[in-house]
PDB file of N, CA and C in Angstrom:
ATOM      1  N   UNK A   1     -18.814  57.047-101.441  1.00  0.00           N
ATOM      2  CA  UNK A   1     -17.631  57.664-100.858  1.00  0.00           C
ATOM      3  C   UNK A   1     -17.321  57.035 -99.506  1.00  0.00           C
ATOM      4  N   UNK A   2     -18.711  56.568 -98.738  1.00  0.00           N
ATOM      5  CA  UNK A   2     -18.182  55.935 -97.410  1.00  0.00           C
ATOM      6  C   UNK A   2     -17.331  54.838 -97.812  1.00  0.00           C
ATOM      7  N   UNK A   3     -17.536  54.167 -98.964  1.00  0.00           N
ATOM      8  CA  UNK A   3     -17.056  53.017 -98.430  1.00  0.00           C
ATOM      9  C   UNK A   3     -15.653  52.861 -99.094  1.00  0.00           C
ATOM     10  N   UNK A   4     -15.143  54.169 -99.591  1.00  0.00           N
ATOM     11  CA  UNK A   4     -13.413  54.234 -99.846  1.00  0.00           C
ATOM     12  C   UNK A   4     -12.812  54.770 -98.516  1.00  0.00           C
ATOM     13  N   UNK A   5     -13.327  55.603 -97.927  1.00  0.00           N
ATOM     14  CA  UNK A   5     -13.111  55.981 -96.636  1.00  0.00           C
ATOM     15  C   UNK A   5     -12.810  54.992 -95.827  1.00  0.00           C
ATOM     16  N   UNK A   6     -13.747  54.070 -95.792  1.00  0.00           N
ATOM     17  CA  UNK A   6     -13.521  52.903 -95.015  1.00  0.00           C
ATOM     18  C   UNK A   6     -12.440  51.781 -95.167  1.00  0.00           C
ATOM     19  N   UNK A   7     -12.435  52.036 -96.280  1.00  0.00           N
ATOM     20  CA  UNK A   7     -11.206  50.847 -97.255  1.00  0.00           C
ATOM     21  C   UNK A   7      -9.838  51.564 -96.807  1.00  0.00           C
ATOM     22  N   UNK A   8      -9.546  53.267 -97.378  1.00  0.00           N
ATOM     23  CA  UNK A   8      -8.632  53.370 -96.787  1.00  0.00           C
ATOM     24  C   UNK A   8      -8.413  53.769 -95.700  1.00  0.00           C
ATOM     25  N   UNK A   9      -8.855  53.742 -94.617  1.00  0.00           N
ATOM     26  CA  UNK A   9      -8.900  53.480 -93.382  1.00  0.00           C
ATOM     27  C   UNK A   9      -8.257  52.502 -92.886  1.00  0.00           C
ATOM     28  N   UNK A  10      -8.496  51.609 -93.201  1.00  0.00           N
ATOM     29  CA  UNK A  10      -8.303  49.751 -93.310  1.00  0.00           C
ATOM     30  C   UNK A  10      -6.839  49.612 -93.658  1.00  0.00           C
ATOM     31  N   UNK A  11      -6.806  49.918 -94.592  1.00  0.00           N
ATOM     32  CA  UNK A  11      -5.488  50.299 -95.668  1.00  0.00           C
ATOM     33  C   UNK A  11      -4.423  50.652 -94.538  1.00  0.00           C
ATOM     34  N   UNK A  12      -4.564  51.877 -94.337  1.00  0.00           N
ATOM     35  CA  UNK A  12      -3.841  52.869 -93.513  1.00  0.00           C
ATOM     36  C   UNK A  12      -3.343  51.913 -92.185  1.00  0.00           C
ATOM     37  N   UNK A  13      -4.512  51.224 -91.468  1.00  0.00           N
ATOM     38  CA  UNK A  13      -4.220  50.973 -90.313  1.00  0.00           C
ATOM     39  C   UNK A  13      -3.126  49.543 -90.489  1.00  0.00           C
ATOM     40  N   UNK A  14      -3.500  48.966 -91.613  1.00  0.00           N
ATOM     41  CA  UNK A  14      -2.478  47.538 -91.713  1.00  0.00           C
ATOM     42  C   UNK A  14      -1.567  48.050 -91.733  1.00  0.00           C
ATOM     43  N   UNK A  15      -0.967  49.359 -92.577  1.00  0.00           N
ATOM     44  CA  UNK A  15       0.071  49.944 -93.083  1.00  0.00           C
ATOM     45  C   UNK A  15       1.003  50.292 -91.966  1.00  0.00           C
ATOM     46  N   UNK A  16       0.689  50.959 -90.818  1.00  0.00           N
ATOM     47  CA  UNK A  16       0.853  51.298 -89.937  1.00  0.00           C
ATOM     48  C   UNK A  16       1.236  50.057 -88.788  1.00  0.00           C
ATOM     49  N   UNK A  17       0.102  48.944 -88.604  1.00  0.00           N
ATOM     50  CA  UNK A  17       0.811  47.975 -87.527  1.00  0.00           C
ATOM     51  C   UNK A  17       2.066  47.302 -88.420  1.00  0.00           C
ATOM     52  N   UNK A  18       1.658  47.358 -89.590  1.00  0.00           N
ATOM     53  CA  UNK A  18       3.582  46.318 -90.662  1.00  0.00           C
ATOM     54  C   UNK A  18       4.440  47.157 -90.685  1.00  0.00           C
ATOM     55  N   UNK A  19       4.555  48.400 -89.774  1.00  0.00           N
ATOM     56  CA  UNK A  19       5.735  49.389 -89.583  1.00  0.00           C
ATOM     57  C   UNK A  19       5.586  49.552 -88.505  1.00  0.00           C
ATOM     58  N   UNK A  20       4.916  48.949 -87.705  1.00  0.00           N
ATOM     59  CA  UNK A  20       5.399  48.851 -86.273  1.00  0.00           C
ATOM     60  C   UNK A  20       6.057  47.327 -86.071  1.00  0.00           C
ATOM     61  N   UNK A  21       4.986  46.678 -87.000  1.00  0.00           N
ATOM     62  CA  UNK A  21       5.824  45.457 -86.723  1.00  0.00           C
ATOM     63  C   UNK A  21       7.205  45.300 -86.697  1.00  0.00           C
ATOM     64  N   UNK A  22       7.912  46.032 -88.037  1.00  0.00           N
ATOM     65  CA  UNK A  22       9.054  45.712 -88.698  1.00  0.00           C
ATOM     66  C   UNK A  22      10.163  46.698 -87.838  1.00  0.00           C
ATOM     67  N   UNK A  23       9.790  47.620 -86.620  1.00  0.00           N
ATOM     68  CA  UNK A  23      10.422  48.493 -86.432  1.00  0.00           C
ATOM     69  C   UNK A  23      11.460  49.831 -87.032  1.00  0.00           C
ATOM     70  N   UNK A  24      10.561  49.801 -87.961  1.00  0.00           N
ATOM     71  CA  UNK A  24      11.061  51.124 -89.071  1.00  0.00           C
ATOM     72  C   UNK A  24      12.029  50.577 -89.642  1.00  0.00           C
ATOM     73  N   UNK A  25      12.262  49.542 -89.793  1.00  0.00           N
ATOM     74  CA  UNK A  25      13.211  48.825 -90.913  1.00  0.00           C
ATOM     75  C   UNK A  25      12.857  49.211 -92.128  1.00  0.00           C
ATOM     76  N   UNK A  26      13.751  49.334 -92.999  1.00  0.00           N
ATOM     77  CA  UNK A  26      13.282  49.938 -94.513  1.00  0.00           C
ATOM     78  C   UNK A  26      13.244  48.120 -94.929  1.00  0.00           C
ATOM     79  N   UNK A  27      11.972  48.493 -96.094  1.00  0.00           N
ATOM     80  CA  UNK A  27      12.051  47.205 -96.854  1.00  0.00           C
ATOM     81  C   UNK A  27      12.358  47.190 -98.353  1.00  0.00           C
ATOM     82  N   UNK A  28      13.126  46.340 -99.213  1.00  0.00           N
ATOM     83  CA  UNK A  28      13.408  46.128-100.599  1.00  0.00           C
ATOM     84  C   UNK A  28      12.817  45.199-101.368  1.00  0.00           C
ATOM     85  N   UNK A  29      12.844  45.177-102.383  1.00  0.00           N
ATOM     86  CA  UNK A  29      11.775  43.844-102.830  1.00  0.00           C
ATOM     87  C   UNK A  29      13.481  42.735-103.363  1.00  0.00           C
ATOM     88  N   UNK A  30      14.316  43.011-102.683  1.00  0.00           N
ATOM     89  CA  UNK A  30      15.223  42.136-102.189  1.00  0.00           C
ATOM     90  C   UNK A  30      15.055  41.221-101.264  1.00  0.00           C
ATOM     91  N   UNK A  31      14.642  41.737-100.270  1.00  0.00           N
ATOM     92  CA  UNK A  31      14.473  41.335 -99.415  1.00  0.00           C
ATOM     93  C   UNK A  31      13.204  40.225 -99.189  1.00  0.00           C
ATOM     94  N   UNK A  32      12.495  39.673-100.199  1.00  0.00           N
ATOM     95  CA  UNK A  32      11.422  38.639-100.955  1.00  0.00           C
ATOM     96  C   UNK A  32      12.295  38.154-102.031  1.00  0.00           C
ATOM     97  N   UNK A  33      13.257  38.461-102.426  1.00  0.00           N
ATOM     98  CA  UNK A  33      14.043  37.955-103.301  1.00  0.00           C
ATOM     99  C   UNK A  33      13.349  38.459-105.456  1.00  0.00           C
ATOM    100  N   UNK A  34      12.896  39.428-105.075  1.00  0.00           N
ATOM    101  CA  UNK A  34      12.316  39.822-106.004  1.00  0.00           C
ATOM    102  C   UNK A  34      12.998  41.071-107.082  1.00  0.00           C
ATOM    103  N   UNK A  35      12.952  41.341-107.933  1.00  0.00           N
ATOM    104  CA  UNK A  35      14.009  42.383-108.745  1.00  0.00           C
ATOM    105  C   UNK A  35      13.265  43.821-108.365  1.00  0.00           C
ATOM    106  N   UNK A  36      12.411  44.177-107.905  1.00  0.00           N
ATOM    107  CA  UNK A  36      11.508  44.882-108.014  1.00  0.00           C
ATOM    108  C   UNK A  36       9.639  45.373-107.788  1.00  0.00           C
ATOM    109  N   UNK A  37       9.552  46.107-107.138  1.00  0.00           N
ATOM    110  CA  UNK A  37       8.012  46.382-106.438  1.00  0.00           C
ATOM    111  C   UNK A  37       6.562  45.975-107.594  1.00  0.00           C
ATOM    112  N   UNK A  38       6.737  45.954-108.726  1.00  0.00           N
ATOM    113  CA  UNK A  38       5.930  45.846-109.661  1.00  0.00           C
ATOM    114  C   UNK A  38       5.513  44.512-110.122  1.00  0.00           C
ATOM    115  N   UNK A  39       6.241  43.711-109.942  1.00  0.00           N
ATOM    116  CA  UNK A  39       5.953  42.202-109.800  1.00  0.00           C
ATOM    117  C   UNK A  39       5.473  41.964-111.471  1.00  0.00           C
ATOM    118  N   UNK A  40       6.685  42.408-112.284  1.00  0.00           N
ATOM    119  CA  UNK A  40       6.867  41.979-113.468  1.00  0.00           C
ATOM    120  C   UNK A  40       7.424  40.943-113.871  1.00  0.00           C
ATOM    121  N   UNK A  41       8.776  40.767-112.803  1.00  0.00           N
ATOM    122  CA  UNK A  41       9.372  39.772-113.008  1.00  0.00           C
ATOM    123  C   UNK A  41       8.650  38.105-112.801  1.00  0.00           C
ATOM    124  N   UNK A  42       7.392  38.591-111.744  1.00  0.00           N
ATOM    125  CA  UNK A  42       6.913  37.287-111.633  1.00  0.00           C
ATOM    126  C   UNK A  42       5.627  37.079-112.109  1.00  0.00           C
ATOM    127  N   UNK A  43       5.244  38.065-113.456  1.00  0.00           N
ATOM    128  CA  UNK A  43       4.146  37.854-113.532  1.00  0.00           C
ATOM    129  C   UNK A  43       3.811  36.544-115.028  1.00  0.00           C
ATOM    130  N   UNK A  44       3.225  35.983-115.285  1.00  0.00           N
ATOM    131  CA  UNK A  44       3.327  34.565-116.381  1.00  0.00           C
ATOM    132  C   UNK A  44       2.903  35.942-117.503  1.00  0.00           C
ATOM    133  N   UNK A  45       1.664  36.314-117.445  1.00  0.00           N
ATOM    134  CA  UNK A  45       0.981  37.362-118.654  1.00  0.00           C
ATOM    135  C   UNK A  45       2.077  38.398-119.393  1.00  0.00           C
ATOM    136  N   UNK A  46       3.370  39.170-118.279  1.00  0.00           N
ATOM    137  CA  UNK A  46       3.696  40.132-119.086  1.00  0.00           C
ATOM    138  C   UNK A  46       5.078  39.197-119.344  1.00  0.00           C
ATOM    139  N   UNK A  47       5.493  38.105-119.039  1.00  0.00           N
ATOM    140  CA  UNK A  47       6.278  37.126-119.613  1.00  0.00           C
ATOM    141  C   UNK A  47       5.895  37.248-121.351  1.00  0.00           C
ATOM    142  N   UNK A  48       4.727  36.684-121.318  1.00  0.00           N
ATOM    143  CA  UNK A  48       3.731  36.354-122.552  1.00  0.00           C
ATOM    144  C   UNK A  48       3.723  37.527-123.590  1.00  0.00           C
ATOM    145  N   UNK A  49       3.385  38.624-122.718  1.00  0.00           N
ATOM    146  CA  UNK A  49       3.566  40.046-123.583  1.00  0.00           C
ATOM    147  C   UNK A  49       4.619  40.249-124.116  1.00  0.00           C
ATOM    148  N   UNK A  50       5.788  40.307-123.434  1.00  0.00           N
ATOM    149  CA  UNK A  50       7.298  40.849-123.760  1.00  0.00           C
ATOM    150  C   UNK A  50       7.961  39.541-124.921  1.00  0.00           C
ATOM    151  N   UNK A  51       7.202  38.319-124.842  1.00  0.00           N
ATOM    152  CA  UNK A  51       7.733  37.592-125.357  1.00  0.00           C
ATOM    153  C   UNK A  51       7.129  37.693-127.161  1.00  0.00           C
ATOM    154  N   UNK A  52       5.914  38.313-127.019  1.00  0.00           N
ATOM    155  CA  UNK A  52       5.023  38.267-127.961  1.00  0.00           C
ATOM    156  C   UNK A  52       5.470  39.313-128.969  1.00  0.00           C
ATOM    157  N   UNK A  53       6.272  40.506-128.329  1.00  0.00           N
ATOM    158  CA  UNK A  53       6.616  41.713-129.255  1.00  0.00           C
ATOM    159  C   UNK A  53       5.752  42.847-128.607  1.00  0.00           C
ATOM    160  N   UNK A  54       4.873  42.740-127.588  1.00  0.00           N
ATOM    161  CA  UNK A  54       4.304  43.830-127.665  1.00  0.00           C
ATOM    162  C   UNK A  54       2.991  43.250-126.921  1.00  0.00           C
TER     163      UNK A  54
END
């Protein structure tokens, strides 16, 4: 258990200076030029899947 604690800890604190960084700017996965947070569009495997039928 310590050492999820610790992870998100870690987690938390990056999370926190990349929203200070960005000054509470909202971000889009536009804004990477991407369709979307899930990174389907760029993944080769679910290319492969969707192409496969399933």
């Amino acid at each position: 258990m310590f050492r999820r604690r610790g992870y998100l800890a870690a987690v938390w604190t990056y999370r926190v200076a990349a929203r200070t960084e960005l000054e509470g700017r909202p971000l889009s996965p536009a804004v990477f030029g991407w369709d979307g947070w899930d990174g389907k569009d760029r993944c080769a495997i679910c290319e492969e899947v969707g192409a496969g039928g399933g």
